[in-house]
Protein backbone atom coordinates (compact mmCIF):
# COMPACT_ATOMS: atom_id res chain seq x y z
CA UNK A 1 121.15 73.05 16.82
CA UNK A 2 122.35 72.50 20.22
CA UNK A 3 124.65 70.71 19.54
CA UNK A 4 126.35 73.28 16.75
CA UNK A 5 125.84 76.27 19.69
CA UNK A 6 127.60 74.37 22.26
CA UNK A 7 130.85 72.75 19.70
CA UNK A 8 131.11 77.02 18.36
CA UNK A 9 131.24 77.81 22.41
CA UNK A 10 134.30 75.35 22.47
CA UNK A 11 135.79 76.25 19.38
CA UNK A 12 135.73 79.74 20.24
CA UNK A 13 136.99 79.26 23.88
CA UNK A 14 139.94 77.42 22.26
CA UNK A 15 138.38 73.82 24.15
CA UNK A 16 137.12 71.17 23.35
CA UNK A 17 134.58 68.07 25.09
CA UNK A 18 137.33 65.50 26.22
CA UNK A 19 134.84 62.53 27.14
CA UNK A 20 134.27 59.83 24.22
CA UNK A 21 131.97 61.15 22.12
CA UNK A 22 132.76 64.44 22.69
CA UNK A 23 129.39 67.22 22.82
CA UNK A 24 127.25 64.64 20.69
CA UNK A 25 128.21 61.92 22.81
CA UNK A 26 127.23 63.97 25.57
CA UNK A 27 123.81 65.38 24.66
CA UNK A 28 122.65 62.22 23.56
CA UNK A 29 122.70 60.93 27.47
CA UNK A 30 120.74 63.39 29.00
CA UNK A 31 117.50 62.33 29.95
CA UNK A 32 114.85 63.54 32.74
CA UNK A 33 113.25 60.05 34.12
CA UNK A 34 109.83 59.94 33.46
CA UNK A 35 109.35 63.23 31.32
CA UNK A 36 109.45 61.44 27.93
CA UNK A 37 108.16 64.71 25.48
CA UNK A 38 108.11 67.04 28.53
CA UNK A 39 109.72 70.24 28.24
CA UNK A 40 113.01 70.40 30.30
CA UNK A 41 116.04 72.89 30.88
CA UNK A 42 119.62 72.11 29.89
CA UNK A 43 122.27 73.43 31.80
CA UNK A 44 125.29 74.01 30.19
CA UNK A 45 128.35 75.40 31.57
CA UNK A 46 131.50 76.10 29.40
CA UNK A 47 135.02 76.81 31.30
CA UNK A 48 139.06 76.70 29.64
CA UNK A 49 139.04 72.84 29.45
CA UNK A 50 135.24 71.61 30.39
CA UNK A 51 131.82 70.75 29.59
CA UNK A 52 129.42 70.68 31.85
CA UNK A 53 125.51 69.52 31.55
CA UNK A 54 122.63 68.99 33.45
CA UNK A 55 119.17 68.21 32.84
CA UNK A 56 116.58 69.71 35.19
CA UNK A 57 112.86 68.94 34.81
CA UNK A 58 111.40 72.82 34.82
CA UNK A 59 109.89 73.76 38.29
CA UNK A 60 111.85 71.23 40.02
CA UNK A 61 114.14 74.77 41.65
CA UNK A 62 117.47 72.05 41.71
CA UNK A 63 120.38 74.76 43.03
CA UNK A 64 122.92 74.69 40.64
CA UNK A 65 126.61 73.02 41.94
CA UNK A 66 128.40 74.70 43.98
CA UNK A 67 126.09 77.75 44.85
CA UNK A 68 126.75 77.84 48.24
CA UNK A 69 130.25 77.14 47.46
CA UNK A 70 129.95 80.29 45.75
CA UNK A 71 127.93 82.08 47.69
CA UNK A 72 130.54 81.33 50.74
CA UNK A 73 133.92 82.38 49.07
CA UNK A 74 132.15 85.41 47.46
CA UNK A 75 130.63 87.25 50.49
CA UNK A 76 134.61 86.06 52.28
CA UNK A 77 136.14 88.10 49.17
CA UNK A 78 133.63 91.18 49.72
CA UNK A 79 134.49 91.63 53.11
CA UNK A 80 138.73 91.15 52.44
CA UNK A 81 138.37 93.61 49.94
CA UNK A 82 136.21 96.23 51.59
CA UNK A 83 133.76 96.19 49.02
CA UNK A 84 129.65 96.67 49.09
CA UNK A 85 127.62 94.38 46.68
CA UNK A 86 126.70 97.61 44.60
CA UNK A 87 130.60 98.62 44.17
CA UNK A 88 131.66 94.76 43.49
CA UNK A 89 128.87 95.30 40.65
CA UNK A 90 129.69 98.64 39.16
CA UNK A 91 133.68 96.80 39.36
CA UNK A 92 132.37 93.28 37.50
CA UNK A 93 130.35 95.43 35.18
CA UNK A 94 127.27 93.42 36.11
CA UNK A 95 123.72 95.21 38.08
CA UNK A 96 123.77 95.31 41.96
CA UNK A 97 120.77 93.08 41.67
CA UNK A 98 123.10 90.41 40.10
CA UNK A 99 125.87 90.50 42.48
CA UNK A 100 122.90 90.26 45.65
CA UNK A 101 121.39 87.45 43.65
CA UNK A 102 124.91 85.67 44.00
CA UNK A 103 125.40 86.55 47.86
CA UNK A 104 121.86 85.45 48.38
CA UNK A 105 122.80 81.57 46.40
CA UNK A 106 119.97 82.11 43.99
CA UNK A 107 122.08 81.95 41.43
CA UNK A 108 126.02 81.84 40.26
CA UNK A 109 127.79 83.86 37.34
CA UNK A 110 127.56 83.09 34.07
CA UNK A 111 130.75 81.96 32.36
CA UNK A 112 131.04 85.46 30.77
CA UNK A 113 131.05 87.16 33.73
CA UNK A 114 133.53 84.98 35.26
CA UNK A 115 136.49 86.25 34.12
CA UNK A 116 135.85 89.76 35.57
CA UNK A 117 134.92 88.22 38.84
CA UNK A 118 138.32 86.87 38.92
CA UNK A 119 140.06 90.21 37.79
CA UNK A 120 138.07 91.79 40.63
CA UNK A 121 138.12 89.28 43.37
CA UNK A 122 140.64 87.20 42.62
CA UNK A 123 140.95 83.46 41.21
CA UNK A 124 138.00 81.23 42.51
CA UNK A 125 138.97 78.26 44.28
CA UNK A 126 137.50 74.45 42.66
CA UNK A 127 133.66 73.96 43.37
C-alpha cells in the first residue's frame, strides 16, 4: 500500500525513483536495527526529480535534514523581506503556528507547502 501511495505521488508529480529498483527497490531496504516487529515512522519526502526516505524508530526525536538549514535561510528571508512570522503565514497560506514551528527548527514544510514558500520567499537554496 505504501508502495502504490508513494509510485501515484511520482506519477502525479510527473517523477519518478531513479535508483535501481526504483520505490520497491527502495522500501524494501529500510530497516530500524534492532526493532524487528516494532512500530516505526517512514519519512518520505517527494520533490521534481527525488525520493527521499528515512526510517526513524518512534520516540527517537531524529531532526529531520536540513532543519537548521532551513531554519537559517528562512528567518534570513523574513528579515530581507520585512515580513513577521504571522504575515509570512497568512502569505504561504499556512497557520502562524506553522511558520514559528519552522523558525523554531521543530519542523520543515511539507512538500505541498513548498511551492508557496518559494513564490513568497523566493527559491530555497540545496539542503
Amino acid at each position: 500500500m505504501i508502495v502504490a501511495s508513494v509510485e501515484r505521488a511520482l506519477a502525479a508529480a510527473g517523477s519518478e525513483a531513479r535508483q535501481p529498483g526504483g520505490v520497491r527497490g527502495q522500501l524494501s531496504g529500510l530497516t530500524a536495527p534492532g526493532r524487528q516487529g516494532s512500530p516505526i515512522d517512514i519519512h518520505i519526502r517527494l520533490d521534481r526529480s527525488e525520493v527521499e526516505l528515512e526510517v526513524v524508530p518512534p520516540g527517537e526525536g531524529q531532526p529531520q535534514a536540513g532543519t537548521e538549514e532551513f531554519r537559517t535561510w528562512l528567518l534570513q528571508r523574513l528579515r530581507a523581506e520585512g515580513l513577521s512570522q504571522e504575515s509570512a503565514a497568512r502569505r504561504i497560506g499556512v497557520s502562524a503556528r506553522t511558520v514559528g514551528r519552522w523558525a523554531r527548527g521543530q519542523t520543515q514544510p511539507r512538500m505541498r507547502d513548498l511551492a508557496r514558500v518559494r513564490e513568497v520567499l523566493g527559491d530555497l537554496p540545496a539542503f
